[in-house]
Protein backbone atom coordinates (compact mmCIF):
# COMPACT_ATOMS: atom_id res chain seq x y z
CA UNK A 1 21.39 1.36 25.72
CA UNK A 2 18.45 -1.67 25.73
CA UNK A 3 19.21 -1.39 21.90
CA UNK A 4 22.55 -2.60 22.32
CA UNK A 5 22.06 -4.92 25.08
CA UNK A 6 18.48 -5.95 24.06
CA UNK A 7 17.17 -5.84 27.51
CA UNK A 8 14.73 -3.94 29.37
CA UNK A 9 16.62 -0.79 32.08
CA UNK A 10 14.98 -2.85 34.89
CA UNK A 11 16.47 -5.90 34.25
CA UNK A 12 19.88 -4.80 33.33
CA UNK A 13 22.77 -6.25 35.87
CA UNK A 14 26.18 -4.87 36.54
CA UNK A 15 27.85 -7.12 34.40
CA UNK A 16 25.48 -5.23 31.48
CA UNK A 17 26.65 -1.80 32.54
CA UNK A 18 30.30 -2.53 32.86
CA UNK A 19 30.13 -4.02 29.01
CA UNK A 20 27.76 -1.25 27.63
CA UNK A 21 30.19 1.32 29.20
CA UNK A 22 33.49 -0.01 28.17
CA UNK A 23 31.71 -0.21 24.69
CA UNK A 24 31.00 3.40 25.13
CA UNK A 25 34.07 4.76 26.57
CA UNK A 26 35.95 3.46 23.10
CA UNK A 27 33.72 5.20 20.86
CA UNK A 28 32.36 8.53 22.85
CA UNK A 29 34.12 11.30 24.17
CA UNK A 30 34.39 11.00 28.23
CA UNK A 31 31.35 14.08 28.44
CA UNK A 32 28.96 11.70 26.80
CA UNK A 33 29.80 9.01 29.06
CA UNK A 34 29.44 11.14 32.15
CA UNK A 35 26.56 12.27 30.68
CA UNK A 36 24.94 8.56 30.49
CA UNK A 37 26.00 7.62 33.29
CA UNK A 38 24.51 10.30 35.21
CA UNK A 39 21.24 9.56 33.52
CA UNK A 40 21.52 5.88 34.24
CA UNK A 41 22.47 6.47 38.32
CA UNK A 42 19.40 8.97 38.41
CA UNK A 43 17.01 6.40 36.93
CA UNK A 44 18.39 3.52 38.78
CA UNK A 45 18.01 5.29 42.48
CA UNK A 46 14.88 7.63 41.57
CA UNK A 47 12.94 5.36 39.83
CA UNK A 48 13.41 1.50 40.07
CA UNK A 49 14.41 2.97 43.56
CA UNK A 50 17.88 0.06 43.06
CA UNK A 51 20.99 0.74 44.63
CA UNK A 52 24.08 2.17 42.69
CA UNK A 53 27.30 0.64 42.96
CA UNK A 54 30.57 2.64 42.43
């Protein structure tokens, strides 16, 4: 994910996540999505300790 947006996880913004995801969800399958998603939610709250908007 910072490979295709070229930023650094901490300073990624919504905007980012809505782009790298709709990028995603056209060339994954929907598992892999969940999948990153999941990991993204758990680093956002757990360890930049950043809300998570739905």
């Amino acid at each position: 994910m910072t490979h295709h947006l070229d930023k650094s996880p901490d300073t990624l913004t919504t905007d980012d996540l809505k782009r790298y995801f709709a990028q995603l969800i056209k060339t994954h399958s929907w598992s892999t999505v969940r999948i990153d998603r999941n990991e993204l939610q758990f680093f956002f709250k757990h360890v930049l300790q950043r809300g998570w908007e739905r």
